[in-house]
N, C-alpha and C. Protein backbone atom coordinates (compact mmCIF):
# COMPACT_ATOMS: atom_id res chain seq x y z
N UNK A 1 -48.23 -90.98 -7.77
CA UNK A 1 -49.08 -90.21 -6.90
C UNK A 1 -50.23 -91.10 -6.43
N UNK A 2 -50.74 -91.08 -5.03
CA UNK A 2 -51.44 -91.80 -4.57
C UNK A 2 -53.04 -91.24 -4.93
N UNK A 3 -53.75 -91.69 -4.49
CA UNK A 3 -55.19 -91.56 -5.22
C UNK A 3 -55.65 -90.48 -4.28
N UNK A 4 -55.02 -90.54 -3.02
CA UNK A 4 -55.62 -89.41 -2.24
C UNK A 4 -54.98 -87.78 -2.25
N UNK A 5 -53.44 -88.37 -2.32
CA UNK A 5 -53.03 -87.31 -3.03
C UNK A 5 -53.32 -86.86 -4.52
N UNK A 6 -53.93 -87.13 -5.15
CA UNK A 6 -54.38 -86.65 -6.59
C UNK A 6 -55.75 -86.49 -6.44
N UNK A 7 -56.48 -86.33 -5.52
CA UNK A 7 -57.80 -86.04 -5.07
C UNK A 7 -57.60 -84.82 -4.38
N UNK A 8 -56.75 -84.74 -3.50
CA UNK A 8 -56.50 -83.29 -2.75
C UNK A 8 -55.50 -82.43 -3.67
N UNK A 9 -54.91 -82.64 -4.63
CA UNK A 9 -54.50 -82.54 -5.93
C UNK A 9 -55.72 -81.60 -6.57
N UNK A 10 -56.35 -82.31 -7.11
CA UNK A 10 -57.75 -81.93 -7.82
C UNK A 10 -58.33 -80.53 -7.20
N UNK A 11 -58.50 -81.13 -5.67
CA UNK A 11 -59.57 -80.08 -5.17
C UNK A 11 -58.81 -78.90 -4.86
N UNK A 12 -57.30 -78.99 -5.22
CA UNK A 12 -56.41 -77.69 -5.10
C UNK A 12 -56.74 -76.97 -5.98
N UNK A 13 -56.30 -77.70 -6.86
CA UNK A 13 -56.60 -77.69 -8.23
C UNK A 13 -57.84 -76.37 -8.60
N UNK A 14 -59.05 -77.19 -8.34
CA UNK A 14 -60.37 -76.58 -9.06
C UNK A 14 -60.72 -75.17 -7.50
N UNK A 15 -60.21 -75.51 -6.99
CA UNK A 15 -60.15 -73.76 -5.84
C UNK A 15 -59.84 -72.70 -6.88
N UNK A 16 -58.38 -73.35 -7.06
CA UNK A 16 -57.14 -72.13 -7.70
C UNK A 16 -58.59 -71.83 -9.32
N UNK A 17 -58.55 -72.95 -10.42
CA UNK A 17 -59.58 -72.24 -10.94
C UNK A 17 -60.63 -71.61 -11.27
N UNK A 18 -61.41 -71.90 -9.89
CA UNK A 18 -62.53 -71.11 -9.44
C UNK A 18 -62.13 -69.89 -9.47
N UNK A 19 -61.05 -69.55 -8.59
CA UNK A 19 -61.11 -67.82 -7.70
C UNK A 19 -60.66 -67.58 -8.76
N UNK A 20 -59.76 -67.40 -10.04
CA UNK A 20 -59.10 -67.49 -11.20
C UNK A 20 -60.31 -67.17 -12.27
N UNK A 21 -61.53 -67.33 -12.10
CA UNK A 21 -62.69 -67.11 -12.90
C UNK A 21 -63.29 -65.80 -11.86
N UNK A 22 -63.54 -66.00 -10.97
CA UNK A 22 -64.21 -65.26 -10.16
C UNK A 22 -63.59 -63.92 -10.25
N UNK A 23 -62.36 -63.69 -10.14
CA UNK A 23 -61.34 -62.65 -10.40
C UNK A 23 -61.55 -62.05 -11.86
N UNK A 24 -61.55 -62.76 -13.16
CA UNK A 24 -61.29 -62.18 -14.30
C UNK A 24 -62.93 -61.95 -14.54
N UNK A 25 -63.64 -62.53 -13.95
CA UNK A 25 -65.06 -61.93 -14.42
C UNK A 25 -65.43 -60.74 -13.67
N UNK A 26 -64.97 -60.75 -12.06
CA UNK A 26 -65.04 -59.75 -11.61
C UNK A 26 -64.33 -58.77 -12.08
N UNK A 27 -63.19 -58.26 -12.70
CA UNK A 27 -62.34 -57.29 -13.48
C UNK A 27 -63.26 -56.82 -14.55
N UNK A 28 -63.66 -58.04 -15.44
CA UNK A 28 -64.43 -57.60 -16.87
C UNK A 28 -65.76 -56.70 -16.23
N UNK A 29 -66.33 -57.85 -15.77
CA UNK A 29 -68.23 -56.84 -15.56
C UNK A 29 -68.24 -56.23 -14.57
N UNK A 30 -67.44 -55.89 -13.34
CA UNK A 30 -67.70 -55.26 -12.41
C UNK A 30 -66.90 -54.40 -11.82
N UNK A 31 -65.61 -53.48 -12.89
CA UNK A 31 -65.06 -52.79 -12.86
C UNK A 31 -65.26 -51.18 -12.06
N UNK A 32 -66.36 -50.85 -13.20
CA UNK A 32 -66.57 -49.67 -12.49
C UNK A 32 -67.62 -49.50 -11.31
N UNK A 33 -67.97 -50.67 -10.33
CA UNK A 33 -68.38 -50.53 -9.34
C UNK A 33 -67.46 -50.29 -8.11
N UNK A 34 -66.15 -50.77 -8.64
CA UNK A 34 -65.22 -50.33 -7.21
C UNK A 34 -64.04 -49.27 -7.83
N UNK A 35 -64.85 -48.11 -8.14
CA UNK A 35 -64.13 -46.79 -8.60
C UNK A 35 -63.87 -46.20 -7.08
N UNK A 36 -62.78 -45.76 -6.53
CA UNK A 36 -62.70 -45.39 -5.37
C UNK A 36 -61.85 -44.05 -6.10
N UNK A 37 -61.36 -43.44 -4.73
CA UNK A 37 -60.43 -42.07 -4.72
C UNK A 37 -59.02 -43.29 -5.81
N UNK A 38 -58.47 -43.43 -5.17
CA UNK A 38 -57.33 -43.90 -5.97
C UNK A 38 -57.55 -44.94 -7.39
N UNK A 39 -58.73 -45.09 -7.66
CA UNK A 39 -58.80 -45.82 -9.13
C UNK A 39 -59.19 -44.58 -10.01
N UNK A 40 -59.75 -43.59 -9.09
CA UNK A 40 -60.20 -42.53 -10.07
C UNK A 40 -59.14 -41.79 -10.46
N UNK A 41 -57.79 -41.73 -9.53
CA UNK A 41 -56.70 -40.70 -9.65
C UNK A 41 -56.09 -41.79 -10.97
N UNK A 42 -56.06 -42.50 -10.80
CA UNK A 42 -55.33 -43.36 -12.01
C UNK A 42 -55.70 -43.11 -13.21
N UNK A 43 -57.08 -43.12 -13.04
CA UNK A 43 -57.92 -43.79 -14.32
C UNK A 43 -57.68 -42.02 -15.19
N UNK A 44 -57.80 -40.96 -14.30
CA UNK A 44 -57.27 -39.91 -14.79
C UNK A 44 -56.08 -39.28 -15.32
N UNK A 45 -54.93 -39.89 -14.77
CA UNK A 45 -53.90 -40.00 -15.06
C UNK A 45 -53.58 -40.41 -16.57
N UNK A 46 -54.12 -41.55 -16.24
CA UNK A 46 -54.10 -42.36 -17.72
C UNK A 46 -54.53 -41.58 -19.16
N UNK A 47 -56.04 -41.16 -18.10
CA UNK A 47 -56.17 -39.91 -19.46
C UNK A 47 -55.42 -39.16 -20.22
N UNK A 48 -54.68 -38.25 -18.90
CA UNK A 48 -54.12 -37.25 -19.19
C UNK A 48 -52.91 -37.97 -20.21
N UNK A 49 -52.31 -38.91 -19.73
CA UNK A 49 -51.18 -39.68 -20.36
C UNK A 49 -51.55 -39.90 -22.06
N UNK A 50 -52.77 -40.59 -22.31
CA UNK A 50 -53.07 -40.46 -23.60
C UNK A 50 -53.40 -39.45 -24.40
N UNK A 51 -54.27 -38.11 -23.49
CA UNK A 51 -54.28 -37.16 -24.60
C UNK A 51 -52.71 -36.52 -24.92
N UNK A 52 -51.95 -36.58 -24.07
CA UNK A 52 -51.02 -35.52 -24.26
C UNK A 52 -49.48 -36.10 -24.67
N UNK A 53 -50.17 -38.07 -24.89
CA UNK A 53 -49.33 -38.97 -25.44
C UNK A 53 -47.87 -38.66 -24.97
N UNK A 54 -47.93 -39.06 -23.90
CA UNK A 54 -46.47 -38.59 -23.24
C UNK A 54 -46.41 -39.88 -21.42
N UNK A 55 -45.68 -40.14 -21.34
CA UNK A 55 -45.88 -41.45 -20.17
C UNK A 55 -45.81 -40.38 -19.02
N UNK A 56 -44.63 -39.72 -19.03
CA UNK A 56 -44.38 -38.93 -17.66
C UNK A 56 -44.69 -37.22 -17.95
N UNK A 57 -46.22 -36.47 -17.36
CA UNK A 57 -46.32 -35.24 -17.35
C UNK A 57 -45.64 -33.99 -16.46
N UNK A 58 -45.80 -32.99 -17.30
CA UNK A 58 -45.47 -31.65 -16.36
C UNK A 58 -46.06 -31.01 -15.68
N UNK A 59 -47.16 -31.66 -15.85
CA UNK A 59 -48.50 -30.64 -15.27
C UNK A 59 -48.53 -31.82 -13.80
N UNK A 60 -48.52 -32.80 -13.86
CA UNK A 60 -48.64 -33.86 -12.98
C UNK A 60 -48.07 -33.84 -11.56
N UNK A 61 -48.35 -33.95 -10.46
CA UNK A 61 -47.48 -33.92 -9.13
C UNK A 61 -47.38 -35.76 -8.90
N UNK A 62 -46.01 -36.04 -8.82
CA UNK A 62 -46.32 -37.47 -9.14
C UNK A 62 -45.78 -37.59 -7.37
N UNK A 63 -46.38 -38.80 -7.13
CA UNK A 63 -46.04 -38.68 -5.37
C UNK A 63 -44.44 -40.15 -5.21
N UNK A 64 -44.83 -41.48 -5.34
CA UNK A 64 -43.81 -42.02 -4.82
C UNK A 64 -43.51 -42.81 -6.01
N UNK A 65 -44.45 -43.27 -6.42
CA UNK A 65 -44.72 -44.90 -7.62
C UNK A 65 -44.17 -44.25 -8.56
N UNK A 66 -44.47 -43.47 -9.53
CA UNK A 66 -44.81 -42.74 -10.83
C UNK A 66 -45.97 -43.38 -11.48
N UNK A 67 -46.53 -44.55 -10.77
CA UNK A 67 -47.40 -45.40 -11.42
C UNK A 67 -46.91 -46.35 -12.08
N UNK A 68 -45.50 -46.36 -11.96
CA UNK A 68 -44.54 -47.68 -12.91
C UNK A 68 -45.13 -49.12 -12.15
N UNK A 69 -45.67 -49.01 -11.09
CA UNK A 69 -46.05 -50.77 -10.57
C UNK A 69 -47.31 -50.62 -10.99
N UNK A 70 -48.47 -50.37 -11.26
CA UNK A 70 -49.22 -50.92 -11.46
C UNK A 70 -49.80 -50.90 -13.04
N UNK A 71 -51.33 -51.12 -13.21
CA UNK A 71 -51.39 -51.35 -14.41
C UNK A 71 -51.87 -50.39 -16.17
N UNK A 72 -51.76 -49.29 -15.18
CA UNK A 72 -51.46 -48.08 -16.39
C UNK A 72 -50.77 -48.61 -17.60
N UNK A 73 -49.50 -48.74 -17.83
CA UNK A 73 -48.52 -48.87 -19.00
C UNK A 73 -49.14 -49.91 -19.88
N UNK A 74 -49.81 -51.16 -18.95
CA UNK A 74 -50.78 -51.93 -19.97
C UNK A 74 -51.65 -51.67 -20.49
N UNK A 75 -52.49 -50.73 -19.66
CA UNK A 75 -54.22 -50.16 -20.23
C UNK A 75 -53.73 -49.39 -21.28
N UNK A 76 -52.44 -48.15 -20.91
CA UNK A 76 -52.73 -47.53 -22.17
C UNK A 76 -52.46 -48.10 -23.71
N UNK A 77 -52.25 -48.73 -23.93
CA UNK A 77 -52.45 -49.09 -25.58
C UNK A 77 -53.64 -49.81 -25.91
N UNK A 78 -54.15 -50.25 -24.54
CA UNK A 78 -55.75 -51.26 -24.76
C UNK A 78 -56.63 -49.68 -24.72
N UNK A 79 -56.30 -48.75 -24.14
CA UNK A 79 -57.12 -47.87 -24.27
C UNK A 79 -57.12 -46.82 -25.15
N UNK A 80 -55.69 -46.94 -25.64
CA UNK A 80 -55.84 -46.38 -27.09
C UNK A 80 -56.99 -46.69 -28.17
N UNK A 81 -57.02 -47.91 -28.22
CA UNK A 81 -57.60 -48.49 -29.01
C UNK A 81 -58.96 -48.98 -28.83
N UNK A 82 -59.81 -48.77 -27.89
CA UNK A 82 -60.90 -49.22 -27.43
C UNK A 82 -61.57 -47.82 -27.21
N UNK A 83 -61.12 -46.93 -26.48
CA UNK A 83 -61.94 -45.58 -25.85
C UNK A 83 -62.73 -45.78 -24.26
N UNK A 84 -62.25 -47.13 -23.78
CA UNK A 84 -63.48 -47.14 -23.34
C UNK A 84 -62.15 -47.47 -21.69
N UNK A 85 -62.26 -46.62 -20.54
CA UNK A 85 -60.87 -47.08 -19.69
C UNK A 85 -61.25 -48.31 -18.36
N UNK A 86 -62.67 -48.63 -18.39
CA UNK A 86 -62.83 -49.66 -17.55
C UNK A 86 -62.59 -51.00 -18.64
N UNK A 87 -62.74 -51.21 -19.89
CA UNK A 87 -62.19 -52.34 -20.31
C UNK A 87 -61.02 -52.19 -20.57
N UNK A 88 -59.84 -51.28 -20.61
CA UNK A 88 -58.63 -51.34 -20.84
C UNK A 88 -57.83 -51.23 -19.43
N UNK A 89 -58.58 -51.62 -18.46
CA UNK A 89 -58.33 -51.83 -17.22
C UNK A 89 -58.22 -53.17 -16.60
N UNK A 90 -59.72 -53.27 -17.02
CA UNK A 90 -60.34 -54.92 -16.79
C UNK A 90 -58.93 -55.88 -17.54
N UNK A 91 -58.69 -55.77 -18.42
CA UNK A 91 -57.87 -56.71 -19.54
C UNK A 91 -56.27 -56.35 -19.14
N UNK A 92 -56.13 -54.93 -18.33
CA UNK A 92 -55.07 -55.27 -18.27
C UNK A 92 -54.77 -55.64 -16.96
């Protein structure tokens, strides 16, 4: 590899781990500032999912997803165990 290519290498490089920090810090500390309509329908969901310890409800009108793509199925066991659903969000 040439020196210039391992310089533009580098500065690929330290982008990708910048936004890569910027991202996971933004998840950890600044979670519940971008609570919108659809993080709140989740974040409720999730609830409901843990009190009634069951993945798929009856009471629930589920629309297209079931929520199988995103990151529900991870939070809930981080949120089992924490109580707390913006860090079992953040982490997952």
């Amino acid at each position: 590899m040439e020196k210039r290519e391992r310089k533009e290498f580098l500065a690929i490089l330290m982008i990708l781990i910048g936004q890569l920090i910027f991202i996971f810090c933004s998840n950890l500390f600044k979670m519940e500032n971008v609570l919108d309509h659809d993080c709140a329908k989740l974040i409720y969901h999730a609830l409901c999912m843990k009190e009634d310890k069951r993945i798929f409800l009856e009471t629930w009108s589920y629309m297209t997803t079931l929520e199988l793509d995103c990151s529900t199925l991870f939070a809930l066991p981080i949120l089992g165990l924490t109580q707390n659903f913006y860090l079992a969000y953040s982490v997952a």
